[in-house]
N, C-alpha and C. Protein backbone atom coordinates (compact mmCIF):
# COMPACT_ATOMS: atom_id res chain seq x y z
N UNK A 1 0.85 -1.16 0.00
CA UNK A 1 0.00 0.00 0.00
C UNK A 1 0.89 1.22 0.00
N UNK A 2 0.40 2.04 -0.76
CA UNK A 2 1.72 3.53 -1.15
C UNK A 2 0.95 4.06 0.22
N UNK A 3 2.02 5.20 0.27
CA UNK A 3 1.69 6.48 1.65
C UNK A 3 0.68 7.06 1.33
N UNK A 4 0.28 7.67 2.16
CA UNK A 4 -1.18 8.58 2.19
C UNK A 4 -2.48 7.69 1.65
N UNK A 5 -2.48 6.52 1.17
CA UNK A 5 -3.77 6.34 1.41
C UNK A 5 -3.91 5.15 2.16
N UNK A 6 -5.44 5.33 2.65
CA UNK A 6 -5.66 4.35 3.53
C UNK A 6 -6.77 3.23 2.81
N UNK A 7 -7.04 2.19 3.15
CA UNK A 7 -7.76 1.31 3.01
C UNK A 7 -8.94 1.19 3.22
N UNK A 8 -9.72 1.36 2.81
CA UNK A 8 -11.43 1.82 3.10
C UNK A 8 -12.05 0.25 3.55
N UNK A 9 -12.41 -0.22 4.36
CA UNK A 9 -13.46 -1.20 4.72
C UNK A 9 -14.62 -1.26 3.56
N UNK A 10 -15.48 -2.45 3.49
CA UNK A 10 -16.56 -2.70 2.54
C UNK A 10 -17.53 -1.81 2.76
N UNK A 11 -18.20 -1.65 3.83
CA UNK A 11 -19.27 -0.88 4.26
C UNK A 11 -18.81 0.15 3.82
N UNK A 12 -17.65 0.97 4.05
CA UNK A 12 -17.60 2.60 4.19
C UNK A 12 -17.63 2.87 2.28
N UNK A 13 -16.72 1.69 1.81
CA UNK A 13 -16.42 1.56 0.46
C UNK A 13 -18.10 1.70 -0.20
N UNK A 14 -18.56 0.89 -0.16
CA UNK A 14 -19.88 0.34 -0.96
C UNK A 14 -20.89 1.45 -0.27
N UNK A 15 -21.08 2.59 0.53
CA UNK A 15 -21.60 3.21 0.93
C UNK A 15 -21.41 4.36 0.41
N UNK A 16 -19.75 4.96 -0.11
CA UNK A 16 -19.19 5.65 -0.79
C UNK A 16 -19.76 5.33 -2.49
N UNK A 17 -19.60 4.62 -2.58
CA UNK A 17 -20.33 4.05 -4.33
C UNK A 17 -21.68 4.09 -4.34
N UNK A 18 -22.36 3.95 -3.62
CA UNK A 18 -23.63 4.35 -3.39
C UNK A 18 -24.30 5.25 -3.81
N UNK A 19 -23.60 6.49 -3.13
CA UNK A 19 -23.59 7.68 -2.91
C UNK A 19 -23.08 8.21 -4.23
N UNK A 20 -22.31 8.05 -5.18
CA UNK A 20 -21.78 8.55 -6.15
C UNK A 20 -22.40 8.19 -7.36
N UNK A 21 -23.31 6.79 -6.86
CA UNK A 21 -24.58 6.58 -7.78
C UNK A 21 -25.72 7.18 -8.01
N UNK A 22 -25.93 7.35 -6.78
CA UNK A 22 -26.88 8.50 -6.59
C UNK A 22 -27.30 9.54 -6.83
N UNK A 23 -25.68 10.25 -6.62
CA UNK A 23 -25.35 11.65 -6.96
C UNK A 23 -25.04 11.97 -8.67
N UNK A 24 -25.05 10.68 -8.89
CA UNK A 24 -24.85 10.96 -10.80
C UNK A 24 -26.23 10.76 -11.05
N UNK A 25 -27.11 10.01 -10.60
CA UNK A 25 -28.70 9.67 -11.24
C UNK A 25 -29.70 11.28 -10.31
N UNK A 26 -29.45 12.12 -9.82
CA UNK A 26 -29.88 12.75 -9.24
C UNK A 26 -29.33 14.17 -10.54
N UNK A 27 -28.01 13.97 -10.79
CA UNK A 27 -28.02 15.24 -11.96
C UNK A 27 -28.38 14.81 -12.98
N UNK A 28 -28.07 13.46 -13.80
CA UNK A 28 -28.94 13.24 -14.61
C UNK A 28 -30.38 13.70 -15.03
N UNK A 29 -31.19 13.43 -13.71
CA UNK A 29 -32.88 13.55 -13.62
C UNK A 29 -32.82 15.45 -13.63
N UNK A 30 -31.69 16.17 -13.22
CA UNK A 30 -31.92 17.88 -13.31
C UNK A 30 -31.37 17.81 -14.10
N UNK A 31 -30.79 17.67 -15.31
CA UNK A 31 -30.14 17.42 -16.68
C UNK A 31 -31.86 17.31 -17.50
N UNK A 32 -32.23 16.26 -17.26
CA UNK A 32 -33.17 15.97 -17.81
C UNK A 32 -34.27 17.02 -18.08
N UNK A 33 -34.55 17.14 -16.77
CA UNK A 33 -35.47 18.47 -16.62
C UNK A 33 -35.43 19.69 -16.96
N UNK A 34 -34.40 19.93 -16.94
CA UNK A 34 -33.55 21.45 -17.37
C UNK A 34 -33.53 21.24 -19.56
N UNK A 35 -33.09 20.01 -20.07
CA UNK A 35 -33.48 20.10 -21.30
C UNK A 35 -34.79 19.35 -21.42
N UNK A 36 -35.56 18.91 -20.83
CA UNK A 36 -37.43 18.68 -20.91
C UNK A 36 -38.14 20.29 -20.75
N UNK A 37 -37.42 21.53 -19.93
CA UNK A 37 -37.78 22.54 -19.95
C UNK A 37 -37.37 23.51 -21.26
N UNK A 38 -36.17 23.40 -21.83
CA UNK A 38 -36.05 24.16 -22.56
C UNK A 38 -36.14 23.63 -23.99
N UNK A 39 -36.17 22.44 -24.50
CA UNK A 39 -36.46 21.72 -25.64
C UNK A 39 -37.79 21.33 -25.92
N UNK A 40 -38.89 21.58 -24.89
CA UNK A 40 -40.13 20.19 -24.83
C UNK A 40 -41.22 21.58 -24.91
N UNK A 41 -40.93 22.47 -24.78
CA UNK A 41 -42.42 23.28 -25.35
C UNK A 41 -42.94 23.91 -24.29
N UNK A 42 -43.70 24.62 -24.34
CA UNK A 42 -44.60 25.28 -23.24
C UNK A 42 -45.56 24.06 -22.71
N UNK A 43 -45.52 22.80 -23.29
CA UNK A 43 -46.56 21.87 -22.17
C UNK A 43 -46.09 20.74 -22.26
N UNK A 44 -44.48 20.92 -22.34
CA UNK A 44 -43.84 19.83 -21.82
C UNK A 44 -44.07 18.97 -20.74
N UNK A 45 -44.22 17.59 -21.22
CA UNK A 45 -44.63 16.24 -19.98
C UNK A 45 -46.19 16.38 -20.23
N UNK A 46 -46.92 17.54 -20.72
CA UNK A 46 -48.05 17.19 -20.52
C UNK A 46 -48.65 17.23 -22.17
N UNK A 47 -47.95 16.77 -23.23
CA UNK A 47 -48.30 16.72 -24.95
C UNK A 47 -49.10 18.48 -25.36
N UNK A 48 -48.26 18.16 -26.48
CA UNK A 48 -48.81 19.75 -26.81
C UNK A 48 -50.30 20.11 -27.19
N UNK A 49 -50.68 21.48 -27.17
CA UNK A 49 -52.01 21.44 -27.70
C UNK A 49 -52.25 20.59 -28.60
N UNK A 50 -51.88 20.77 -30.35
CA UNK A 50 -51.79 20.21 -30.82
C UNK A 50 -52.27 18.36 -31.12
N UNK A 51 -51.52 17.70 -30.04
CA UNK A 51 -51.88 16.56 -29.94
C UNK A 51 -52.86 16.21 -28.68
N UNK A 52 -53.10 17.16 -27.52
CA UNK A 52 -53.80 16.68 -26.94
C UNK A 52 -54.49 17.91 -26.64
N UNK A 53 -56.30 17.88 -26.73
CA UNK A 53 -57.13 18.71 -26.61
C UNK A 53 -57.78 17.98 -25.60
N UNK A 54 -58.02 17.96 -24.37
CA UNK A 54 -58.48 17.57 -23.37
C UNK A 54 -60.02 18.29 -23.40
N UNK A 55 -60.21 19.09 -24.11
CA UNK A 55 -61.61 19.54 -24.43
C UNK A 55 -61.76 19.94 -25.81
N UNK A 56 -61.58 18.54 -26.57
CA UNK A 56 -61.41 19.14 -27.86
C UNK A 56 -62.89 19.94 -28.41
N UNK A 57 -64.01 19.17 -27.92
CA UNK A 57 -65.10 19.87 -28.26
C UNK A 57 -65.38 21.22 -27.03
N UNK A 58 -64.54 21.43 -26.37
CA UNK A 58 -64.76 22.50 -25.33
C UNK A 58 -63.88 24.11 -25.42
N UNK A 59 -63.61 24.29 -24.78
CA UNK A 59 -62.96 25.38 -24.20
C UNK A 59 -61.02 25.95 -25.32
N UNK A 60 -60.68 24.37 -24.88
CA UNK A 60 -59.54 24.57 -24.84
C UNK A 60 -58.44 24.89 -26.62
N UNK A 61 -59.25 24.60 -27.22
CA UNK A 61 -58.62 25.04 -28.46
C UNK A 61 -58.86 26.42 -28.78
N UNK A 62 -59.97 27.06 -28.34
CA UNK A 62 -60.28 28.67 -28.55
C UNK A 62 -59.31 29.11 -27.62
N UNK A 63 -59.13 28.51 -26.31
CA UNK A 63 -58.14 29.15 -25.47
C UNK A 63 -56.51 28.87 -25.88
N UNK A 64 -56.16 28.14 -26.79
CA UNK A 64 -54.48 28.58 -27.06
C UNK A 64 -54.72 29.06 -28.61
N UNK A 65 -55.78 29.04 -29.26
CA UNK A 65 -55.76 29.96 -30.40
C UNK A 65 -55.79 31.32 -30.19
N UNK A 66 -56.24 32.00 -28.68
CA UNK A 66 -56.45 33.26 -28.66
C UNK A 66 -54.98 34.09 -28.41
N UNK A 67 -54.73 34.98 -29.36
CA UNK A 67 -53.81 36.21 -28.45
C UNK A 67 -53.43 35.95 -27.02
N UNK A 68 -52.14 36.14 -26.63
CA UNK A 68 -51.91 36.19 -25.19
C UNK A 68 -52.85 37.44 -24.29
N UNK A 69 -52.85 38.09 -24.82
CA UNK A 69 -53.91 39.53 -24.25
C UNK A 69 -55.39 39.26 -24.15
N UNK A 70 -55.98 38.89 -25.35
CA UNK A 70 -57.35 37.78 -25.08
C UNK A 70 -57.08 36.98 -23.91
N UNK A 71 -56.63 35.79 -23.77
CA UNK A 71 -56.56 35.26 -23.43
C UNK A 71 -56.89 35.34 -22.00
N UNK A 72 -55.61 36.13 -21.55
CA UNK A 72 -55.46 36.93 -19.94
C UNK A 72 -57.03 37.71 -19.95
N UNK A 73 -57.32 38.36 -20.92
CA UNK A 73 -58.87 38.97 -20.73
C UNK A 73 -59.64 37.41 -20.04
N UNK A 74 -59.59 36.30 -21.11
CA UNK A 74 -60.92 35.63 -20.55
C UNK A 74 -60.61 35.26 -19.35
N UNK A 75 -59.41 34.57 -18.85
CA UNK A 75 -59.22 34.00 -17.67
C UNK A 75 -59.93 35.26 -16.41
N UNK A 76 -59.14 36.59 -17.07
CA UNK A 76 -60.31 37.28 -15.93
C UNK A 76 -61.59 37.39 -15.75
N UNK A 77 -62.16 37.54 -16.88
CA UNK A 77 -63.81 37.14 -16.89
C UNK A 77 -63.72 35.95 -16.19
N UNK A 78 -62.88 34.43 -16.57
CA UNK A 78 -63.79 33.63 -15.92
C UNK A 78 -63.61 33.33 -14.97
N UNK A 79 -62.48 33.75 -14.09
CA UNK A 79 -62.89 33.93 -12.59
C UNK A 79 -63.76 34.79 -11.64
N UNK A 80 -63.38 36.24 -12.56
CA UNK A 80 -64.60 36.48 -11.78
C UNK A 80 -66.37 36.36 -11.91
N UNK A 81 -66.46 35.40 -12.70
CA UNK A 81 -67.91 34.91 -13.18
C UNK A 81 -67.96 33.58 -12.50
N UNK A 82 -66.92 32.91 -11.95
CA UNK A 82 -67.35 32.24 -11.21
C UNK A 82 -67.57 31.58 -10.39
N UNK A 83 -68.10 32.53 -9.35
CA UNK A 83 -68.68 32.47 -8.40
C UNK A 83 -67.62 32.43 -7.05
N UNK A 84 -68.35 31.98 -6.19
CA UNK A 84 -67.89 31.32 -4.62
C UNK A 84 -67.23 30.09 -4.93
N UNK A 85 -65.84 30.00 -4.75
CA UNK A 85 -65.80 28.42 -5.02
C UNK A 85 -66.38 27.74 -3.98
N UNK A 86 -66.35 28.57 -2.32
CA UNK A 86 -66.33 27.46 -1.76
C UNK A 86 -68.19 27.10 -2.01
N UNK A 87 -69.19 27.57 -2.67
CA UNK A 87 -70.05 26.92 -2.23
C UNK A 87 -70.11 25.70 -3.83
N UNK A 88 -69.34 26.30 -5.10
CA UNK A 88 -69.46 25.47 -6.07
C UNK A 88 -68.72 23.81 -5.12
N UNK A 89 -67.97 24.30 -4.11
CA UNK A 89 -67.42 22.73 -3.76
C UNK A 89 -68.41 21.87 -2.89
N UNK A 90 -69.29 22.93 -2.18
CA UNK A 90 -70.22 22.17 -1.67
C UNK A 90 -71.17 21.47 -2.24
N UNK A 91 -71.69 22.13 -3.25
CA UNK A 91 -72.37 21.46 -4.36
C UNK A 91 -71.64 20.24 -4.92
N UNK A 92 -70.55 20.36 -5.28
CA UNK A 92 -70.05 18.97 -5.93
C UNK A 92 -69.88 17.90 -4.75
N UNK A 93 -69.36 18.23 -3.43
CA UNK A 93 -69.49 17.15 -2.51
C UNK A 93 -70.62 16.63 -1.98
N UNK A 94 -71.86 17.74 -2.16
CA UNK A 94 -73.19 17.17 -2.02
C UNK A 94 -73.79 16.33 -2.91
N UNK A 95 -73.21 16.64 -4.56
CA UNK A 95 -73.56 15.80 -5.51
C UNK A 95 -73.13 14.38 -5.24
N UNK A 96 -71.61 14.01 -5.34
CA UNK A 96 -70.92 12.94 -4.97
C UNK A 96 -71.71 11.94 -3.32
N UNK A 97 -71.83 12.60 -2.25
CA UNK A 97 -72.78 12.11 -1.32
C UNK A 97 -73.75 11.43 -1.52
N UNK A 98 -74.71 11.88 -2.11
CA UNK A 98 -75.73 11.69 -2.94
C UNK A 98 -75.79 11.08 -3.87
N UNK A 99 -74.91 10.67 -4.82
CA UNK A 99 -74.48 9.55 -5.81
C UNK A 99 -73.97 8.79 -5.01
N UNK A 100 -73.04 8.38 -3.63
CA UNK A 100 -72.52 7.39 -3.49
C UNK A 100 -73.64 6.67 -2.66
N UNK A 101 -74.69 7.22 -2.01
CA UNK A 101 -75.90 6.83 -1.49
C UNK A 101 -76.81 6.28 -2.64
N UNK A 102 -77.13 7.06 -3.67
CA UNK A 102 -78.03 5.88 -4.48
C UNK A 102 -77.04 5.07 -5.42
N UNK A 103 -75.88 4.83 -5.22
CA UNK A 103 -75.44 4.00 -5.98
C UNK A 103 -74.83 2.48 -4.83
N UNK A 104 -75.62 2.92 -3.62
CA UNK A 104 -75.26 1.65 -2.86
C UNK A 104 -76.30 1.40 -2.07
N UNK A 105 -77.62 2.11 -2.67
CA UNK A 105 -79.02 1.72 -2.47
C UNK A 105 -79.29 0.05 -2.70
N UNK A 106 -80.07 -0.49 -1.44
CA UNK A 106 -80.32 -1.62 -2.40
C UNK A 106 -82.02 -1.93 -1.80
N UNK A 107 -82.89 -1.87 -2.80
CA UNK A 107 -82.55 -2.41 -4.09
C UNK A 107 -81.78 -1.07 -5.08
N UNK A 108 -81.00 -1.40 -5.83
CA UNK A 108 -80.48 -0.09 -6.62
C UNK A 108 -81.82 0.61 -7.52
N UNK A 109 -81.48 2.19 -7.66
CA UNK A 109 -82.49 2.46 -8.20
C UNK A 109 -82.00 3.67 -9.55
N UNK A 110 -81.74 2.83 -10.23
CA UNK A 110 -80.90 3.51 -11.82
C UNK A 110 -81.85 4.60 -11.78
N UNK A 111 -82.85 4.82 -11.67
CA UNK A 111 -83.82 6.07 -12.23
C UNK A 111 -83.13 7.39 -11.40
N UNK A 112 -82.99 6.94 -9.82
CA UNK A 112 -82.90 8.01 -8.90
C UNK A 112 -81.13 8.05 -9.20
N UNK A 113 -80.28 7.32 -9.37
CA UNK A 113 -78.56 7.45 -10.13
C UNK A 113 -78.60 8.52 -11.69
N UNK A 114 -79.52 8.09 -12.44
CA UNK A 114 -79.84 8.50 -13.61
C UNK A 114 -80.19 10.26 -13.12
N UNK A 115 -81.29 10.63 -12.40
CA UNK A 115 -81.51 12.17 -12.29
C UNK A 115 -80.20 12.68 -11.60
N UNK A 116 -79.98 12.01 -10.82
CA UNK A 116 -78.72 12.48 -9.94
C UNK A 116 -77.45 13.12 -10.78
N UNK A 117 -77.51 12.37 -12.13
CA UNK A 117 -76.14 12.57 -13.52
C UNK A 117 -76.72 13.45 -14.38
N UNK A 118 -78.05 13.95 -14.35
CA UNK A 118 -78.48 14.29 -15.15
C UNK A 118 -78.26 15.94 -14.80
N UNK A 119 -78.66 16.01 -13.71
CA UNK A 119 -78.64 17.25 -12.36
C UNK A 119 -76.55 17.71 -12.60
N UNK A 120 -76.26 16.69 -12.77
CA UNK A 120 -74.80 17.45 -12.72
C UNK A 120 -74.59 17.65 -14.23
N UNK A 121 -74.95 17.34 -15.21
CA UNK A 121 -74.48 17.34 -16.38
C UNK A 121 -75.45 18.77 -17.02
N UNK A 122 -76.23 18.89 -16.22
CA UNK A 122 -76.65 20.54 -16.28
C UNK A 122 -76.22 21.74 -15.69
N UNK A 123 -75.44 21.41 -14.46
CA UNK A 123 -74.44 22.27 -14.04
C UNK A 123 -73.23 22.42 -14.90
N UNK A 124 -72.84 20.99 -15.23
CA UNK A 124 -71.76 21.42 -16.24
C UNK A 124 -72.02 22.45 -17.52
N UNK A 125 -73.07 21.84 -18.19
CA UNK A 125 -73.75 22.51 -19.36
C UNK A 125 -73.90 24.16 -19.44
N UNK A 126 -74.12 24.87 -18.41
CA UNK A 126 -74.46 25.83 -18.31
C UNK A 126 -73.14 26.83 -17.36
N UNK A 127 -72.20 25.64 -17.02
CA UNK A 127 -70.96 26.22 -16.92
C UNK A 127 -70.35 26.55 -18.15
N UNK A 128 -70.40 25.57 -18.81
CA UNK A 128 -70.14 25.54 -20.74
C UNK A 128 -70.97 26.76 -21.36
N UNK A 129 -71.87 27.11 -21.02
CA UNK A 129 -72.43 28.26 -22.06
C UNK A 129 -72.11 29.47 -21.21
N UNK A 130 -71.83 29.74 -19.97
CA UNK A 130 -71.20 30.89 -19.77
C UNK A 130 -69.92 30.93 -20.08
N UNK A 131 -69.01 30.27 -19.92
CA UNK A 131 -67.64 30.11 -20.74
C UNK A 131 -67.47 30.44 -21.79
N UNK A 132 -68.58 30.11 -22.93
CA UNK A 132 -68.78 30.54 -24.45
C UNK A 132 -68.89 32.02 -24.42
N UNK A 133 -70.44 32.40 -23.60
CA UNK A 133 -70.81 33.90 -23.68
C UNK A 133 -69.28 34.47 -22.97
N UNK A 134 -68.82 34.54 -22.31
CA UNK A 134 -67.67 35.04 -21.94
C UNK A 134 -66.35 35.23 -23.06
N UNK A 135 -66.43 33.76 -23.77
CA UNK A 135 -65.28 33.95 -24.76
C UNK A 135 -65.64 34.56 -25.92
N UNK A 136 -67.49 34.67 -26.17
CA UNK A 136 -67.65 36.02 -27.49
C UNK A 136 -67.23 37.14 -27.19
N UNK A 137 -67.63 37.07 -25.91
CA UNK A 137 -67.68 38.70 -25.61
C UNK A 137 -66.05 39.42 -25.43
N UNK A 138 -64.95 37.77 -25.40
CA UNK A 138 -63.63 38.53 -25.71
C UNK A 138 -63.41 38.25 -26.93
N UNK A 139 -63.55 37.75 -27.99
CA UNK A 139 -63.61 37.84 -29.16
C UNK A 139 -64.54 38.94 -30.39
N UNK A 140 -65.79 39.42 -29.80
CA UNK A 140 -66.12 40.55 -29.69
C UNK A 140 -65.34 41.87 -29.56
N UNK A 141 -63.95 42.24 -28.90
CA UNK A 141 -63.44 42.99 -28.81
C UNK A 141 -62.12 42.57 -29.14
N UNK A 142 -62.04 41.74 -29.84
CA UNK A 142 -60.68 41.80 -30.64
C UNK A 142 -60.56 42.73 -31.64
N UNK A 143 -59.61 43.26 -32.59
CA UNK A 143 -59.41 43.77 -33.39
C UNK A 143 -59.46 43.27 -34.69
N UNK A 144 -60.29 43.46 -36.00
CA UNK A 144 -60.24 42.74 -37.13
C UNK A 144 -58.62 41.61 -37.73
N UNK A 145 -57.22 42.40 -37.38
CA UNK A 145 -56.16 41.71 -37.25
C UNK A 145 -55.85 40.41 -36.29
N UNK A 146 -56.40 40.77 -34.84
CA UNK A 146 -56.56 39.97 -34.05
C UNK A 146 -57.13 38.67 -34.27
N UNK A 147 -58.44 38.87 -34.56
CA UNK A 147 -59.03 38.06 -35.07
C UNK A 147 -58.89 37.20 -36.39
N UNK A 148 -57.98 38.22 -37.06
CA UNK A 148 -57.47 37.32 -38.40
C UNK A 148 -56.45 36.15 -37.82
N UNK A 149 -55.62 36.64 -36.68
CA UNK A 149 -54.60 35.24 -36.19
C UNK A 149 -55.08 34.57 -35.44
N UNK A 150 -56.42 34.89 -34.50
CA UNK A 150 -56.95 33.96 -33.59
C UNK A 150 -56.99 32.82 -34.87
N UNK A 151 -58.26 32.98 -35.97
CA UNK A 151 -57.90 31.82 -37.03
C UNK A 151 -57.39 30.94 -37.63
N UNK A 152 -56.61 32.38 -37.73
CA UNK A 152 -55.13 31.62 -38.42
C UNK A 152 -54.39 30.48 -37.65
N UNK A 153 -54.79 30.58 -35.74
CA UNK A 153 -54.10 29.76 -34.94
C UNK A 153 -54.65 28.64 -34.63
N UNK A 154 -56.07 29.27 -34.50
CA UNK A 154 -57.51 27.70 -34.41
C UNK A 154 -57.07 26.87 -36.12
N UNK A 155 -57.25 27.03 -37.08
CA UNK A 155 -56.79 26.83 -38.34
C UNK A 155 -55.60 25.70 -38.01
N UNK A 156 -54.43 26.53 -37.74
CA UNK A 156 -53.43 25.48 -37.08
C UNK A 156 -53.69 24.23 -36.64
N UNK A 157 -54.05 24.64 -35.42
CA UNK A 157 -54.38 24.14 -34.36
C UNK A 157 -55.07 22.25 -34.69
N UNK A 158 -56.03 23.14 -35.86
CA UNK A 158 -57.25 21.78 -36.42
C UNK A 158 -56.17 21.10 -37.59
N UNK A 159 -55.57 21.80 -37.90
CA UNK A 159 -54.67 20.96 -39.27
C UNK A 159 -53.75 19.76 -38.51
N UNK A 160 -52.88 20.85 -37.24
CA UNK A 160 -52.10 19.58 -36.64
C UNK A 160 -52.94 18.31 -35.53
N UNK A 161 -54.15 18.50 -35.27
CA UNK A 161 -54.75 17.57 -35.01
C UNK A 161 -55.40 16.33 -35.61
N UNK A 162 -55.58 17.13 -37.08
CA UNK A 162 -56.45 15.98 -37.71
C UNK A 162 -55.08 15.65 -38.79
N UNK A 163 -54.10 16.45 -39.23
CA UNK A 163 -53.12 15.98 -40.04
C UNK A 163 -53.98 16.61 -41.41
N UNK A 164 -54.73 17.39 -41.14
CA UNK A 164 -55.67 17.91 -42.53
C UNK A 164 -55.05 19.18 -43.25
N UNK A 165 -55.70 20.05 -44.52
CA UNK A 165 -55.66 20.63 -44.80
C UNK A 165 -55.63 21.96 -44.68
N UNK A 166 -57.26 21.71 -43.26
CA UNK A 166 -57.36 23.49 -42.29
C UNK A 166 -58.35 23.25 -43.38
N UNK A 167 -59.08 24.51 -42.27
CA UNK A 167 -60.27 24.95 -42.38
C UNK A 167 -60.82 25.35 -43.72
């Protein structure tokens, strides 16, 4: 054994390697992240508009076709249109209550499950048409230019989804 070094035991050894495994798979994963942030898009990890419209028949394609300035307009409309959250949460935990009671009714009673879905799918519905009236009324005050690229971006938007021609 040369001078100055000493002999490391297994434990201290294999505890030391451990650790240096670790410490390389730990920058790796901020390596990763750091080019998943700057290579992968504004909805990186979560697929781009483009390929994923999570409301394709809803909301969400008018909302990344719009202007960044639109945009920030509707989000303010639609918070402040809606409402109290905390009583919209009471409502949904009263809904859910209430569904998990007639859905462990017995005898079961599909009719009284059935109004119960029906009752929420009209709350939704009419969450959906104020969302709309909200997004004319910021599209309403776009500027004829504005509105030529909102198009031009919905246009996009539908070409790279369907692989089509556009509108």
């Amino acid at each position: 054994m040369s001078e100055g070094k000493t002999q490391e035991s297994g434990p201290v050894r294999r505890w030391r390697k451990n650790l240096l495994i670790g410490s390389l798979a730990l920058n790796f994963a901020v390596v990763g992240v750091v080019i998943g942030a700057k290579f992968g898009g504004r909805h990186a990890g979560f697929g781009h508009p483009e390929k994923r419209w999570a409301g394709e028949f809803g909301m969400m394609p008018f909302w990344h076709a719009l202007p960044a300035e639109a945009r920030r307009e509707l989000g303010h409309r639609m918070r402040a249109d809606r409402g109290n959250f905390a009583e919209r949460r009471a409502e949904n935990e009263a809904f859910f209550r209430q569904l998990l009671v007639a859905l462990s009714a017995q005898p079961y009673d599909r009719g009284a499950v059935q109004a119960l879905m029906q009752a929420q799918n009209r709350r939704v519905q009419e969450a959906h048409w104020r969302s709309q009236a909200l997004l004319l009324e910021v599209i309403d005050g776009l500027t004829p230019q504005q509105r030529a690229a909102f198009v031009a971006e919905l246009s996009r938007l539908v070409d790279a989804r369907r692989g089509g021609e556009g509108l």
